[in-house]
Protein backbone atom coordinates (compact mmCIF):
# COMPACT_ATOMS: atom_id res chain seq x y z
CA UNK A 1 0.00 0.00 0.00
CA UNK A 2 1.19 3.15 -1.25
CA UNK A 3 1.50 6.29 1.71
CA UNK A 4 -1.15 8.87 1.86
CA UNK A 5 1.03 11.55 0.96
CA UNK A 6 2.28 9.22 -2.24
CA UNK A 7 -1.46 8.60 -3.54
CA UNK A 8 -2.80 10.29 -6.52
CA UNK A 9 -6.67 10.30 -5.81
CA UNK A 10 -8.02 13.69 -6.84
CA UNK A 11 -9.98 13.03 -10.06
CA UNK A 12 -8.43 16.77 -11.49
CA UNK A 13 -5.29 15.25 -10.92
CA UNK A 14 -5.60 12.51 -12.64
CA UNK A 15 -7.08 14.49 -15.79
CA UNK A 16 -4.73 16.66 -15.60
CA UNK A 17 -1.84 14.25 -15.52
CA UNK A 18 -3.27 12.17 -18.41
CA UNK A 19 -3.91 15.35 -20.50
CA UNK A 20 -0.83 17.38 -19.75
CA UNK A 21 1.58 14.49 -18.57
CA UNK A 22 4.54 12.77 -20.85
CA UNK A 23 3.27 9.27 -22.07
CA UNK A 24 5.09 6.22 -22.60
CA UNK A 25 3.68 2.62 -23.23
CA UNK A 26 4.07 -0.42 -23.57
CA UNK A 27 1.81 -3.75 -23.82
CA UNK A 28 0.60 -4.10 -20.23
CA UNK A 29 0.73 -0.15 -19.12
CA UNK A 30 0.87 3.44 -19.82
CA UNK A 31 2.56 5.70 -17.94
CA UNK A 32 1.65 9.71 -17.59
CA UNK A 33 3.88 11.59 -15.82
CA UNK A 34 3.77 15.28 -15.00
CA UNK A 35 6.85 16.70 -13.52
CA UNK A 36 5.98 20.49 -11.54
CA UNK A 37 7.78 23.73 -13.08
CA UNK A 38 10.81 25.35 -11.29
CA UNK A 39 11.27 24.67 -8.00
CA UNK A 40 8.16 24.02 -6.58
CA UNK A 41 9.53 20.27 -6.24
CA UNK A 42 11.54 21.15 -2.85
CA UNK A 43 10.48 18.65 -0.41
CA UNK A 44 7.07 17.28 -2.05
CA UNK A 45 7.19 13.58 -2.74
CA UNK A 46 5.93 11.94 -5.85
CA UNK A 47 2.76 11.16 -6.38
CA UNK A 48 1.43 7.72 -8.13
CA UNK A 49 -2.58 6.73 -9.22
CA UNK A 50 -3.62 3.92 -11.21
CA UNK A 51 -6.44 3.48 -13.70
CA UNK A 52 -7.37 -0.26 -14.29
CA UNK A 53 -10.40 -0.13 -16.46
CA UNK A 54 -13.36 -2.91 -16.99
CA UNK A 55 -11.42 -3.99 -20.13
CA UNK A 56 -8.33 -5.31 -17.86
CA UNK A 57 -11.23 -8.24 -16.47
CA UNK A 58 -13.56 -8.49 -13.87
CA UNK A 59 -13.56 -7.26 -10.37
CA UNK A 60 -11.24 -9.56 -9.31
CA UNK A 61 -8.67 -9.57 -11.77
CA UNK A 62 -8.49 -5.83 -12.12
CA UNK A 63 -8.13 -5.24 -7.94
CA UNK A 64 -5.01 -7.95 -8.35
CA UNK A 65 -3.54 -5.77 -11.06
CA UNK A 66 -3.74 -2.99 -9.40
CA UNK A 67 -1.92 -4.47 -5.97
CA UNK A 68 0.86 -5.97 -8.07
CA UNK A 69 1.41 -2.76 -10.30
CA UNK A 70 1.45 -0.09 -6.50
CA UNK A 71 3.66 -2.50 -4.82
CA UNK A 72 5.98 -2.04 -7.87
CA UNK A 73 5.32 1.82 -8.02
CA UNK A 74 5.96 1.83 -4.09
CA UNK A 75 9.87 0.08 -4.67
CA UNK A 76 10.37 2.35 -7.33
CA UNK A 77 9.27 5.31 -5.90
CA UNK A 78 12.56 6.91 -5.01
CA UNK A 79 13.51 6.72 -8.33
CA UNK A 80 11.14 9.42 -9.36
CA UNK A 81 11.85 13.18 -9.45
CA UNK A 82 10.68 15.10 -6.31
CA UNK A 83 7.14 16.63 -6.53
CA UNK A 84 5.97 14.91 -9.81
CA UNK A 85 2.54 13.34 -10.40
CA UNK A 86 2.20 9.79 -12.00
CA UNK A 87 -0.51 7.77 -13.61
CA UNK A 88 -0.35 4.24 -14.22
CA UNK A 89 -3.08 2.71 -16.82
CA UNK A 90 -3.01 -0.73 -17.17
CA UNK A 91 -3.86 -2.39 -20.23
CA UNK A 92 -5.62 -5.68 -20.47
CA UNK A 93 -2.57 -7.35 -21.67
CA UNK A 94 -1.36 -6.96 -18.07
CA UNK A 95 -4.14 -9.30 -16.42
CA UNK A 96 -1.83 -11.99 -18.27
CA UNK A 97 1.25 -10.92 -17.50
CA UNK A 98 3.58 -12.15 -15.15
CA UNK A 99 5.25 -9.97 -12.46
CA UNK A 100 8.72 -9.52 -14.27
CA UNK A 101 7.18 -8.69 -17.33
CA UNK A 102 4.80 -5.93 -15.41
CA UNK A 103 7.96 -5.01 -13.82
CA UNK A 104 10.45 -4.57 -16.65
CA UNK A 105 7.16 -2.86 -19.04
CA UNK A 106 6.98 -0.69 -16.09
CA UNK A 107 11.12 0.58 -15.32
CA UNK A 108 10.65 0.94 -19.43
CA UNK A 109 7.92 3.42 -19.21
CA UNK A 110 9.41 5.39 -16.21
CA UNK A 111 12.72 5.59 -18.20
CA UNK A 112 10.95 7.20 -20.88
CA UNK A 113 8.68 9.59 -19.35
CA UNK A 114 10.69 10.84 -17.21
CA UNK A 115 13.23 13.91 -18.88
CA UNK A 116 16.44 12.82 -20.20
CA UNK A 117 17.51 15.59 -18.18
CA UNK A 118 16.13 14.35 -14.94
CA UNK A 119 19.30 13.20 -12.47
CA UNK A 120 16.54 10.39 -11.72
CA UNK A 121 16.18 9.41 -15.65
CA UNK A 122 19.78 7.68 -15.20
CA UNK A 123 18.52 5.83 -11.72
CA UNK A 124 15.59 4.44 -13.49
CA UNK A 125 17.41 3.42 -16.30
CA UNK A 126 19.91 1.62 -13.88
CA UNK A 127 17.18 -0.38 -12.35
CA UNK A 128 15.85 -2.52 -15.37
């Protein structure tokens, strides 16, 4: 379970993230990530949400998804520049999916939405 203070669970948020966010995907997820402007980022911790729609499976299957992919957000939270917003989509490939591949589709979309000029772009990298 991810903190309060890491949850993303303002439904502006998340609009605003999916809208305004950089995007990366892959088979099982998409990634949104909204890094904040200047240095508003002192001291605020990242941020994660997930969207697992009806598509991903029934009740069941979409609630297991969703503990698998915030227990991976939670270990690779520090990884993440300070202050930014995240939303994780999973796509109904990733009711299949195993937890490596969730895992390494996951660092992949990280490494990419986050800017190459990010010191935490080279971290994430580092971690597939």
């Amino acid at each position: 379970m991810l903190a309060a203070q890491h949850r993303l669970n303002d439904a502006e948020d998340f609009r605003t993230v999916s809208r305004r966010g950089r995007r990366a995907g892959s088979r099982t997820v998409v990634v949104h990530l909204l890094a904040p402007e200047g240095e508003q980022a002192v001291g605020v911790p990242a941020r994660a949400g997930f969207v697992v729609s009806k598509a991903v499976g029934v009740a069941v299957v979409r609630n297991r998804v969703k503990r698998r992919l915030r227990h991976l957000v939670r270990e690779r939270q520090h990884l993440l520049p300070a202050g930014c917003r995240v939303v994780v989509r999973a796509q109904p490939a990733a009711a299949q999916a195993g937890s490596e591949e969730l895992a390494a589709d996951l660092d992949r979309c990280l490494s990419r939405a986050v800017a190459p000029g990010e010191p935490a772009c080279a971290a994430a990298q580092e971690a597939r």
